[in-house]
PDB file of N, CA and C in Angstrom:
ATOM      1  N   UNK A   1     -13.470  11.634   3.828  1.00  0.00           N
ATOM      2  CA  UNK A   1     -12.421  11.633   2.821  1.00  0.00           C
ATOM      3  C   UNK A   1     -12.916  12.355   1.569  1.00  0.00           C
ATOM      4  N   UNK A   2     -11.915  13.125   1.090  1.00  0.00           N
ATOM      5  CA  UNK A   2     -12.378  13.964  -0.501  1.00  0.00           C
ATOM      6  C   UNK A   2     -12.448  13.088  -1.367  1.00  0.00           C
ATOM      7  N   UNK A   3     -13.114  13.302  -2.212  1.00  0.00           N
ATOM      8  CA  UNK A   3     -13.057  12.403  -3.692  1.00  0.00           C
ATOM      9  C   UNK A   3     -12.045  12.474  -4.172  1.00  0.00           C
ATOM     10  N   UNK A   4     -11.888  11.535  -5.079  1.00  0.00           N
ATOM     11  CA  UNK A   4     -10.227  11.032  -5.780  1.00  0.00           C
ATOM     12  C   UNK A   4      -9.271  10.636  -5.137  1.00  0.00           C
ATOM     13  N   UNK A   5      -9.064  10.808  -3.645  1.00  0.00           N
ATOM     14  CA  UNK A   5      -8.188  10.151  -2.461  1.00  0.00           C
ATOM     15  C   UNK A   5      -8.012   8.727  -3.049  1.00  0.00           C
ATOM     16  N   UNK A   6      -6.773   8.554  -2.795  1.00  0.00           N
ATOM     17  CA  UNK A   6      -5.946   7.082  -3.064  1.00  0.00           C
ATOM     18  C   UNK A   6      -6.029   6.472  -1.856  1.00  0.00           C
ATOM     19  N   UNK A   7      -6.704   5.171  -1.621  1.00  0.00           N
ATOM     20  CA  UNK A   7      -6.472   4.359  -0.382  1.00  0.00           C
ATOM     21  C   UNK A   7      -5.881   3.066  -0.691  1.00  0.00           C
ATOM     22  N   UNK A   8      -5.709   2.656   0.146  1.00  0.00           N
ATOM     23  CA  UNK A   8      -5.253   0.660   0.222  1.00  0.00           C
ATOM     24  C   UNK A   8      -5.588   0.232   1.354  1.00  0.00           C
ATOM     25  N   UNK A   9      -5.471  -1.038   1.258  1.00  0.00           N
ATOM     26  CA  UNK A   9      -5.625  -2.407   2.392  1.00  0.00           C
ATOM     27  C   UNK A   9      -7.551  -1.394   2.742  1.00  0.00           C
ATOM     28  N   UNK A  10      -8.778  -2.028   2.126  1.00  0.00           N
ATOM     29  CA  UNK A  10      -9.656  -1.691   2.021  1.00  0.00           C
ATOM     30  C   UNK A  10     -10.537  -2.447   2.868  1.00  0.00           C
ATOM     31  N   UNK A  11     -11.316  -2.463   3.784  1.00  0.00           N
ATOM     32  CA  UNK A  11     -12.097  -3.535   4.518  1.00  0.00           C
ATOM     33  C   UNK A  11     -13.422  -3.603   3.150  1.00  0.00           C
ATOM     34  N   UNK A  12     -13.940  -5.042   3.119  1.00  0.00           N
ATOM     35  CA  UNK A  12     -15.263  -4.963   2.538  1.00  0.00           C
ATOM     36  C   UNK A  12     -16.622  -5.174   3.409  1.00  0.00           C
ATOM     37  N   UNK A  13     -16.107  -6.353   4.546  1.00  0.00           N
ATOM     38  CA  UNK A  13     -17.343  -6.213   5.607  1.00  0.00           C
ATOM     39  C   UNK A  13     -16.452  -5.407   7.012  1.00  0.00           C
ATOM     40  N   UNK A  14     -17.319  -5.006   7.789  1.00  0.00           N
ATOM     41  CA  UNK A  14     -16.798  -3.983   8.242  1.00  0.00           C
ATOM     42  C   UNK A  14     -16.118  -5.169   9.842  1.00  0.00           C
ATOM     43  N   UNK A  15     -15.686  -4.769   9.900  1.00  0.00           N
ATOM     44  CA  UNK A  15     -14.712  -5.534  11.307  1.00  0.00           C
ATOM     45  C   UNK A  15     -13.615  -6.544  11.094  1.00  0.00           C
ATOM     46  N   UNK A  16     -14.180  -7.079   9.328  1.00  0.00           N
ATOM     47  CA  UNK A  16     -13.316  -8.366   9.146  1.00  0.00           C
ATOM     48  C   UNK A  16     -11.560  -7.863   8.688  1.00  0.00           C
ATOM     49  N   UNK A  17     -11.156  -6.624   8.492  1.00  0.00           N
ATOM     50  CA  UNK A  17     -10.049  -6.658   7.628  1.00  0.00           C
ATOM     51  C   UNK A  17      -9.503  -6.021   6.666  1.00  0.00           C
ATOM     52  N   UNK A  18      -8.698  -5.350   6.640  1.00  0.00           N
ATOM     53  CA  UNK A  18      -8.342  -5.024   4.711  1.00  0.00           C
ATOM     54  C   UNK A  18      -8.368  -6.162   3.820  1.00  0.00           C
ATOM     55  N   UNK A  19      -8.855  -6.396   2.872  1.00  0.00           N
ATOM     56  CA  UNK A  19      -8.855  -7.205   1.641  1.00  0.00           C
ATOM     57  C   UNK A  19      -8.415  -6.495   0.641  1.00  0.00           C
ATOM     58  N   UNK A  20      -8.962  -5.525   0.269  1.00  0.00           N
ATOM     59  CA  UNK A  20      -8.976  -5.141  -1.049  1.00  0.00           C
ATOM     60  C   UNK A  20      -7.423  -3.949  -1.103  1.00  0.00           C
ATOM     61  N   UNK A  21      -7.042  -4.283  -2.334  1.00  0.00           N
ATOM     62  CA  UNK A  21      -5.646  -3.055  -2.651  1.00  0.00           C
ATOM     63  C   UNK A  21      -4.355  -3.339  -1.772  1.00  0.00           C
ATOM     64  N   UNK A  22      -3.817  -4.236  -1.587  1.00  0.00           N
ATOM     65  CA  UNK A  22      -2.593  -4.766  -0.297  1.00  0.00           C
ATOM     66  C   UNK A  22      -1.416  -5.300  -1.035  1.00  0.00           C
ATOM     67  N   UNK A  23      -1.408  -5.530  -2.064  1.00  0.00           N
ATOM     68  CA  UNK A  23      -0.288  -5.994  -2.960  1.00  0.00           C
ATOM     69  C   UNK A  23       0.567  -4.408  -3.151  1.00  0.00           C
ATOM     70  N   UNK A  24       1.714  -4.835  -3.734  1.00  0.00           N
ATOM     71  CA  UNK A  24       2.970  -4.023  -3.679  1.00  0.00           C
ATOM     72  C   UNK A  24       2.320  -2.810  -4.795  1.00  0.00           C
ATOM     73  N   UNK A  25       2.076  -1.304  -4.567  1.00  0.00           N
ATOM     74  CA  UNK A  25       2.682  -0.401  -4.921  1.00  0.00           C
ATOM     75  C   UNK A  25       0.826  -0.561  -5.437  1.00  0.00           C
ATOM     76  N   UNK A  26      -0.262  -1.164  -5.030  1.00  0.00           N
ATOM     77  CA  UNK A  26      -1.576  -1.535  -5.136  1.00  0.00           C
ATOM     78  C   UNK A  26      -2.256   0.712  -4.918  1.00  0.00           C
ATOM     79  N   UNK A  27      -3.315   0.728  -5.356  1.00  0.00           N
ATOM     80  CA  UNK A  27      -3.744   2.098  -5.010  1.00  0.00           C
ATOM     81  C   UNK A  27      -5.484   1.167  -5.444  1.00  0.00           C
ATOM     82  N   UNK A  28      -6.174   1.980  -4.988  1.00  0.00           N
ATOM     83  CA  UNK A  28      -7.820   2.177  -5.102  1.00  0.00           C
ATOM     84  C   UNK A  28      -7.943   3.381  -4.836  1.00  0.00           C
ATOM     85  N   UNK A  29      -9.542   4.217  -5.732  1.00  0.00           N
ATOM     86  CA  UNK A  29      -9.154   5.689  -5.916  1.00  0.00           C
ATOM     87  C   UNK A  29     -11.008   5.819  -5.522  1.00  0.00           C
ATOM     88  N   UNK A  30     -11.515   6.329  -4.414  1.00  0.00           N
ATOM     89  CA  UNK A  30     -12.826   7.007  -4.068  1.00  0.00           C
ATOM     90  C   UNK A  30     -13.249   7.973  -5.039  1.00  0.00           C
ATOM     91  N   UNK A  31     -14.185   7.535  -5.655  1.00  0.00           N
ATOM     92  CA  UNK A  31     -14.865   7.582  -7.110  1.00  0.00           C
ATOM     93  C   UNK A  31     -16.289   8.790  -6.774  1.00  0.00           C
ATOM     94  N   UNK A  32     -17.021   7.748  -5.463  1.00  0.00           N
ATOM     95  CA  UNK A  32     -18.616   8.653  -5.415  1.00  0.00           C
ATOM     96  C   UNK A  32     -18.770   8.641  -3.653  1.00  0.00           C
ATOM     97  N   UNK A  33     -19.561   9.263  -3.179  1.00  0.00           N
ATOM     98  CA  UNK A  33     -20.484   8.845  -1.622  1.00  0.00           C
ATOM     99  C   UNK A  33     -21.639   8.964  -2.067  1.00  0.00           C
ATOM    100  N   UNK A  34     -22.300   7.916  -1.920  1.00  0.00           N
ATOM    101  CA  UNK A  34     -24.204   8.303  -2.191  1.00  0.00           C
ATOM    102  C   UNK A  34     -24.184   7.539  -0.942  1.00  0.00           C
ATOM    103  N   UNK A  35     -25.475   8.157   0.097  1.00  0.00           N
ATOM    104  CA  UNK A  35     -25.765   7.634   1.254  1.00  0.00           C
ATOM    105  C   UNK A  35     -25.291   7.142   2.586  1.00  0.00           C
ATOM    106  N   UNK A  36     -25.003   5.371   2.128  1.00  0.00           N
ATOM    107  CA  UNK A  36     -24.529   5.020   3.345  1.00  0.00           C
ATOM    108  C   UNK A  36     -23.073   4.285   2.506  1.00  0.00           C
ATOM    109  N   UNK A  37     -22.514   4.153   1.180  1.00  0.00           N
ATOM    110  CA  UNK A  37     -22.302   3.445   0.560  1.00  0.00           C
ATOM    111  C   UNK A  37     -21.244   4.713  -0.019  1.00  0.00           C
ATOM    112  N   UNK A  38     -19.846   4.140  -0.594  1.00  0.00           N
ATOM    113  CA  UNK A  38     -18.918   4.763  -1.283  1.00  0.00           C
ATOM    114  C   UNK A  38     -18.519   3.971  -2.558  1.00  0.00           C
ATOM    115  N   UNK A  39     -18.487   4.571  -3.925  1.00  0.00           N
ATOM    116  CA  UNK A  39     -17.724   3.806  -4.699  1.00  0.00           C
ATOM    117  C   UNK A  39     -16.539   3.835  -5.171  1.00  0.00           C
ATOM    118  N   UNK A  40     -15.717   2.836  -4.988  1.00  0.00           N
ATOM    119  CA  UNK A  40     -14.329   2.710  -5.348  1.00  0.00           C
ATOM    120  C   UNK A  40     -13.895   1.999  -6.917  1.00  0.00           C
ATOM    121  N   UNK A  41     -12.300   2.623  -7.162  1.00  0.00           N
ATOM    122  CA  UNK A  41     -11.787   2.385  -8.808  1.00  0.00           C
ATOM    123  C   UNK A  41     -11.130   1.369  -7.896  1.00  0.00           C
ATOM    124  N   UNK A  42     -11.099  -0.230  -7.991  1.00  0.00           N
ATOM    125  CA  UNK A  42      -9.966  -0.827  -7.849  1.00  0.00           C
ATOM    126  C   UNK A  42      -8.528  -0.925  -8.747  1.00  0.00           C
ATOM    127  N   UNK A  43      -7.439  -1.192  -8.190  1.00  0.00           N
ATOM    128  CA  UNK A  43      -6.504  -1.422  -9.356  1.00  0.00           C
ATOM    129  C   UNK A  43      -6.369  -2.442 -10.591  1.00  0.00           C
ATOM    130  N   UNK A  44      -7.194  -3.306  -9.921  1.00  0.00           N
ATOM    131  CA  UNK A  44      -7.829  -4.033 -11.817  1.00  0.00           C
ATOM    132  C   UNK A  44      -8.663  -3.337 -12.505  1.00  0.00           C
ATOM    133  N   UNK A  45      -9.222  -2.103 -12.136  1.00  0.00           N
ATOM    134  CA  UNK A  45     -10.372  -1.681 -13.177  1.00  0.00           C
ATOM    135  C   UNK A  45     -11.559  -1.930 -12.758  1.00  0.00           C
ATOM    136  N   UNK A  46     -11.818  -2.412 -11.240  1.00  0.00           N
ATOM    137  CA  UNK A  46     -13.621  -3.096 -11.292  1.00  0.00           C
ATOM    138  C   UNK A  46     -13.820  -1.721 -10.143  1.00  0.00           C
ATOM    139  N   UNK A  47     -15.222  -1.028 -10.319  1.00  0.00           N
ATOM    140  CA  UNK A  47     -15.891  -0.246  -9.905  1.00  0.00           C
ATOM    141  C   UNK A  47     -16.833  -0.941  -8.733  1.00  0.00           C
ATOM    142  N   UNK A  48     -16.766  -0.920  -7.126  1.00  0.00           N
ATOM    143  CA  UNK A  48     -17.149  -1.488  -6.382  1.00  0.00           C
ATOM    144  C   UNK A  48     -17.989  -0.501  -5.307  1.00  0.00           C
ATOM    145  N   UNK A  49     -18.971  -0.963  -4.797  1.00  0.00           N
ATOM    146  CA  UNK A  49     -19.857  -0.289  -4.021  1.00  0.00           C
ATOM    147  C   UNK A  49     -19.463  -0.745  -2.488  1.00  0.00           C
ATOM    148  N   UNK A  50     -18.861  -0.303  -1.861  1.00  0.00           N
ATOM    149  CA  UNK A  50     -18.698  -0.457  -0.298  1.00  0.00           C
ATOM    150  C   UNK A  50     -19.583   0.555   0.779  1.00  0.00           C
ATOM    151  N   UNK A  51     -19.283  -0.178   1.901  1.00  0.00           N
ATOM    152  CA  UNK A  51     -20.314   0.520   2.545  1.00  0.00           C
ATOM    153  C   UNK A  51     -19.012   1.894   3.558  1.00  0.00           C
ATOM    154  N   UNK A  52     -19.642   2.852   3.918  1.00  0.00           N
ATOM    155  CA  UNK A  52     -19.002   4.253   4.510  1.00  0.00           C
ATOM    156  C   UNK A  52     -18.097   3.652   6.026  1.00  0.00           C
ATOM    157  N   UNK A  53     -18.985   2.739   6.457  1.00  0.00           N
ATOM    158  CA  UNK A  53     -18.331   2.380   7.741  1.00  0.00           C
ATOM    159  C   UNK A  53     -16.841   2.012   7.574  1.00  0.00           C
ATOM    160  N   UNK A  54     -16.890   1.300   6.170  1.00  0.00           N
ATOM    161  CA  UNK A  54     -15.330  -0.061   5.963  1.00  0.00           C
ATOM    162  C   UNK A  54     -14.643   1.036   6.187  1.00  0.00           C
ATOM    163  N   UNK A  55     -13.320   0.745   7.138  1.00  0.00           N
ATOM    164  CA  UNK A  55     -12.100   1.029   7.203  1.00  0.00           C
ATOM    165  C   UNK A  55     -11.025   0.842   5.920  1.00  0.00           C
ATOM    166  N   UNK A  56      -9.829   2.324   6.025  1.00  0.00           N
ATOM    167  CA  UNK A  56      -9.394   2.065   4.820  1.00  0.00           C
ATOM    168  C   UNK A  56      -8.020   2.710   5.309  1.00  0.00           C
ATOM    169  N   UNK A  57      -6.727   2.356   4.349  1.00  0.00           N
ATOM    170  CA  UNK A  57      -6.183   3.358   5.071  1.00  0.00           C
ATOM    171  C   UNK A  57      -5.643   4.063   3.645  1.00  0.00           C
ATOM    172  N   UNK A  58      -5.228   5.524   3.995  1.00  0.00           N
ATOM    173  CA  UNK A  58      -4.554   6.634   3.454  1.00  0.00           C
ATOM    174  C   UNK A  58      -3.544   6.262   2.778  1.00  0.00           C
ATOM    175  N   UNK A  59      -3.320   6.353   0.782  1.00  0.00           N
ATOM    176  CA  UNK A  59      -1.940   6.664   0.276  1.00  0.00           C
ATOM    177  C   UNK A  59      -2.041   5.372  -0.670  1.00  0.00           C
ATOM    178  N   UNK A  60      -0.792   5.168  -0.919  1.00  0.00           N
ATOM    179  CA  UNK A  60      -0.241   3.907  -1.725  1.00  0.00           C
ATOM    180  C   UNK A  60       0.684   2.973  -1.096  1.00  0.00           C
ATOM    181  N   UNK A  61       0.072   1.983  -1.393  1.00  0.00           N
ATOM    182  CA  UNK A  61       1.609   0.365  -0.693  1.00  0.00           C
ATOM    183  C   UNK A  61       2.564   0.706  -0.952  1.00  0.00           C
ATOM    184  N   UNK A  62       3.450   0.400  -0.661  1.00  0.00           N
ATOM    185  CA  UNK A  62       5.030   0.805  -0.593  1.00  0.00           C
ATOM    186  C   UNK A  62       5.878  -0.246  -1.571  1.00  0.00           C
ATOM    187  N   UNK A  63       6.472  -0.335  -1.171  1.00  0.00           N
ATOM    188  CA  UNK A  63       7.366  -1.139  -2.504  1.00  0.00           C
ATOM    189  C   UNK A  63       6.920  -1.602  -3.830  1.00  0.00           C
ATOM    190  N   UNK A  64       6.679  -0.394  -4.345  1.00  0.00           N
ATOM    191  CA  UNK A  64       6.394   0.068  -5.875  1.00  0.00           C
ATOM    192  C   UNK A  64       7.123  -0.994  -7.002  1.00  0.00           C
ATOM    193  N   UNK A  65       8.739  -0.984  -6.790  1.00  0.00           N
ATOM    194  CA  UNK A  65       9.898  -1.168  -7.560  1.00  0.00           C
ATOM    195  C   UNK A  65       9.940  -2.612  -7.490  1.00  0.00           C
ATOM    196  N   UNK A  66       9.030  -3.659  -6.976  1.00  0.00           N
ATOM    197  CA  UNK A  66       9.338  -4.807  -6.607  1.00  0.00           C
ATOM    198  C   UNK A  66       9.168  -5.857  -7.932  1.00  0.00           C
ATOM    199  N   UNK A  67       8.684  -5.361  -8.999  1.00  0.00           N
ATOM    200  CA  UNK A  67       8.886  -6.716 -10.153  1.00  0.00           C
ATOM    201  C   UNK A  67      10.258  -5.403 -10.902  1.00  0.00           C
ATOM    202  N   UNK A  68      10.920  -4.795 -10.739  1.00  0.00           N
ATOM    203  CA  UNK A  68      11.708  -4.119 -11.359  1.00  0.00           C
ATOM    204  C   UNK A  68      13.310  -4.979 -11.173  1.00  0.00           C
ATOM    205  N   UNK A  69      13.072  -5.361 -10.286  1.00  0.00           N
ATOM    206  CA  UNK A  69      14.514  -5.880 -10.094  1.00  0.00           C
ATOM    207  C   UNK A  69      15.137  -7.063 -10.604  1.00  0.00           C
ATOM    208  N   UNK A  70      16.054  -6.526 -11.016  1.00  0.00           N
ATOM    209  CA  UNK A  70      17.041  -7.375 -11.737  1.00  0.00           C
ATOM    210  C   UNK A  70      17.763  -8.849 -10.902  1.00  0.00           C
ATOM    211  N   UNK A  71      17.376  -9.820 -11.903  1.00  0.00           N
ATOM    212  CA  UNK A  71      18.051 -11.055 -11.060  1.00  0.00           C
ATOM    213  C   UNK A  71      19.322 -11.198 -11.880  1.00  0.00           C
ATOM    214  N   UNK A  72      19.653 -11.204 -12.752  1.00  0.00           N
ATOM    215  CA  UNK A  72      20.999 -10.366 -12.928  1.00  0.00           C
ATOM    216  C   UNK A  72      21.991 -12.245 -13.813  1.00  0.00           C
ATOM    217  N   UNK A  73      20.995 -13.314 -13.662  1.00  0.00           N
ATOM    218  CA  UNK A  73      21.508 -13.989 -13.725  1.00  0.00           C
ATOM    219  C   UNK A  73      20.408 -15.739 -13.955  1.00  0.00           C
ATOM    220  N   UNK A  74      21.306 -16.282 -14.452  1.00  0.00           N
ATOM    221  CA  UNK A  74      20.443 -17.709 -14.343  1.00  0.00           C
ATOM    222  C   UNK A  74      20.556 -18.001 -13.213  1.00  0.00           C
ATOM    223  N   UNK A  75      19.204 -18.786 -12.329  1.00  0.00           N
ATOM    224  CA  UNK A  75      19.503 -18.902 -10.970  1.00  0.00           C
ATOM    225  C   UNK A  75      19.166 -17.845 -10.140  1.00  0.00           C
ATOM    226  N   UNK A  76      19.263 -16.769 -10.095  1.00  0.00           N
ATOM    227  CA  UNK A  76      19.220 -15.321  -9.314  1.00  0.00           C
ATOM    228  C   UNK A  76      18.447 -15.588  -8.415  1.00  0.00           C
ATOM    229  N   UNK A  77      17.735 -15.722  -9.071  1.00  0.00           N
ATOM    230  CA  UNK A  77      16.282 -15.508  -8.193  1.00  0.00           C
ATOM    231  C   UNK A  77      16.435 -16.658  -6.673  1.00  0.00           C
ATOM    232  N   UNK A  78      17.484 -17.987  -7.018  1.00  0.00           N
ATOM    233  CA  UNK A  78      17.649 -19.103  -6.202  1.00  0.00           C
ATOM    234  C   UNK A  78      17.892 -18.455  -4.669  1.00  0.00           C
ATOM    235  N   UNK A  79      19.161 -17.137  -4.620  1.00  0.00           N
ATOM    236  CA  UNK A  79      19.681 -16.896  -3.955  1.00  0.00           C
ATOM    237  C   UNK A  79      18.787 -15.611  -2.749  1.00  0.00           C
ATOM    238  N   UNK A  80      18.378 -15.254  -3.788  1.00  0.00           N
ATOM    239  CA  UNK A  80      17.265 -14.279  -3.156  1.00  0.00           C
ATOM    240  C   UNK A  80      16.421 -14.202  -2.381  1.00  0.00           C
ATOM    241  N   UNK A  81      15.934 -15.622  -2.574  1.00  0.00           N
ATOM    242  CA  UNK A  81      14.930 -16.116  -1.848  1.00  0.00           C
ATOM    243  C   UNK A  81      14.991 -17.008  -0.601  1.00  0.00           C
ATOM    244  N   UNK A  82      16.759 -17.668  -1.208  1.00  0.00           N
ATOM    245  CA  UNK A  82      16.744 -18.251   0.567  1.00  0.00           C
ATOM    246  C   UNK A  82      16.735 -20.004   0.181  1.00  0.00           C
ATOM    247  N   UNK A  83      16.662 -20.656  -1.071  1.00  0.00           N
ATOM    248  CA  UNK A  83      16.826 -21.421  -1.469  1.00  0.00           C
ATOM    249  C   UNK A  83      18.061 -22.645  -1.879  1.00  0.00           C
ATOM    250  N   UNK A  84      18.097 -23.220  -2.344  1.00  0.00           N
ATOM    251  CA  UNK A  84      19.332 -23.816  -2.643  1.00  0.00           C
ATOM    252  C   UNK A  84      19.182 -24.852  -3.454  1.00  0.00           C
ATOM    253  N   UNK A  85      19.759 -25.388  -4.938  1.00  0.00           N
ATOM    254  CA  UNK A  85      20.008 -26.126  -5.503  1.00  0.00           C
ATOM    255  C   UNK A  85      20.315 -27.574  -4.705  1.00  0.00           C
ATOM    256  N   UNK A  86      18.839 -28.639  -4.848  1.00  0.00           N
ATOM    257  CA  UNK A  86      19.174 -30.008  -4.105  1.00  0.00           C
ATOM    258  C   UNK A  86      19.199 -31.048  -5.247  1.00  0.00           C
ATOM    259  N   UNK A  87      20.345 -31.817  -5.925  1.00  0.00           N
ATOM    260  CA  UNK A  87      20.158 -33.105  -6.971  1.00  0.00           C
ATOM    261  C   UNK A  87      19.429 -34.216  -6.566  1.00  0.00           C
ATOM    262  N   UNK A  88      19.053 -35.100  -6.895  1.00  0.00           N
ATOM    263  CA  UNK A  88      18.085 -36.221  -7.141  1.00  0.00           C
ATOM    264  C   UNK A  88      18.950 -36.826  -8.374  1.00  0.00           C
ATOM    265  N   UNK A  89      19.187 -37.918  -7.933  1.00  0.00           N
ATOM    266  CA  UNK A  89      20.029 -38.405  -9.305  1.00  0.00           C
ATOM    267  C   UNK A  89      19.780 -40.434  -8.957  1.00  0.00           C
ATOM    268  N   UNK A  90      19.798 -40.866  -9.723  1.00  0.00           N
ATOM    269  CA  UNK A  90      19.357 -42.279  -9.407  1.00  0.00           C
ATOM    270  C   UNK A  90      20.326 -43.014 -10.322  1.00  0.00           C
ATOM    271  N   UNK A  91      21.632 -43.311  -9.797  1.00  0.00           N
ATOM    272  CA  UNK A  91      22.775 -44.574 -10.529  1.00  0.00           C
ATOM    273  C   UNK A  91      23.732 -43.660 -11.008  1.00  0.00           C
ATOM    274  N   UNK A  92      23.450 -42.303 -10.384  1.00  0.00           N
ATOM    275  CA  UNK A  92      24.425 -41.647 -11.071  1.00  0.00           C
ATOM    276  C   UNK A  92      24.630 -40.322 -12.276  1.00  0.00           C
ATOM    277  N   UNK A  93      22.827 -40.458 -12.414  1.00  0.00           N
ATOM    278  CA  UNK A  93      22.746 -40.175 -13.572  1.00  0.00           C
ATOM    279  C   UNK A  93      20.921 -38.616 -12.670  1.00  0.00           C
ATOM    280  N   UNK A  94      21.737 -37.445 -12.889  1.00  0.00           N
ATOM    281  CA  UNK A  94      21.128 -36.415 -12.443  1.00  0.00           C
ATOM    282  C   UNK A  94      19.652 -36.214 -13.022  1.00  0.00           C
ATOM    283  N   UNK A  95      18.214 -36.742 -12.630  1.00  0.00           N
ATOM    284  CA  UNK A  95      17.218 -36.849 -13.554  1.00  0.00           C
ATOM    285  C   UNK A  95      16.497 -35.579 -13.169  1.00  0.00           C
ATOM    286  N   UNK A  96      16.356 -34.029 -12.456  1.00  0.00           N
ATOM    287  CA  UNK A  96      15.954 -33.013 -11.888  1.00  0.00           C
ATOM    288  C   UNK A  96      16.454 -32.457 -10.735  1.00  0.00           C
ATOM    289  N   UNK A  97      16.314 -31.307 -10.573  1.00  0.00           N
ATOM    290  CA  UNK A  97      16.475 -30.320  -9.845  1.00  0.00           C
ATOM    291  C   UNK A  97      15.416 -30.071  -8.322  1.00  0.00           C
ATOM    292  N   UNK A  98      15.481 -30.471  -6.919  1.00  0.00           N
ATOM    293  CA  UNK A  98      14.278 -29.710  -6.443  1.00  0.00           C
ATOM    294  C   UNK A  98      14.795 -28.950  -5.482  1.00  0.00           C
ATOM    295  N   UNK A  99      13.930 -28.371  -4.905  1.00  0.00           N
ATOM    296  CA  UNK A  99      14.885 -27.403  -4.123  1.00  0.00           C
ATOM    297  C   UNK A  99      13.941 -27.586  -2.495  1.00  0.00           C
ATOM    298  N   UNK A 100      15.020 -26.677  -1.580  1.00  0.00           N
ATOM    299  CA  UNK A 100      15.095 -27.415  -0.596  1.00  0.00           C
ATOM    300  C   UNK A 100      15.260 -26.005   0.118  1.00  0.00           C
ATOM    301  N   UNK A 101      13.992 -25.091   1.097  1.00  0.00           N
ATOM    302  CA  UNK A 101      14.048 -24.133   1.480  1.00  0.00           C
ATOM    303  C   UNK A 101      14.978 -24.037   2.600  1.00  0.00           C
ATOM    304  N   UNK A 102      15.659 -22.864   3.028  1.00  0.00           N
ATOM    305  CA  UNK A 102      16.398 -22.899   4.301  1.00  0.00           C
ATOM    306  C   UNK A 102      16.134 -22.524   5.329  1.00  0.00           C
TER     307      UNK A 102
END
């Protein structure tokens, strides 16, 4: 890979996995190669030494736009998610809200 290449979903030990960069619209940016070892910009800012073997893959996460969206409303978010307004009320008298997935 060239330097400055954007990767995500980053393995740190080699067989176990992507860990690193997997959240929405996430990038990590190949910084150096010395040896056996590459260093990466994570998207918080921390400068990390991985080893050449870890698997990585090519580009940026996809759904970039995902804290952009508008809930448009009190509640919004209730409907979005698949939720539903459940009362708790004891004599009559409504003491909280919990909710009750579907």
């Amino acid at each position: 890979m060239p330097l400055g290449m954007t990767i995500h979903n980053i393995e740190i030990i080699l067989g176990k996995g992507g860990q690193l960069a997997r959240a929405a619209g996430a990038v990590a940016k190949l910084i150096a190669k010395e040896g056996k070892s590459a260093t990466l910009r994570l998207p918080s800012g921390e400068v990390r030494l991985i080893s050449k073997n870890c698997l990585a893959t090519v580009g940026q996460v996809g759904n970039v736009g995902v804290n952009q969206k508008s809930l448009g409303r009190v509640g919004g978010q209730v409907g979005n998610v698949g939720l539903q307004y459940h009362y708790i009320s004891v004599t009559n008298i409504h003491i909280f809200y919990s909710f009750i997935f579907i």
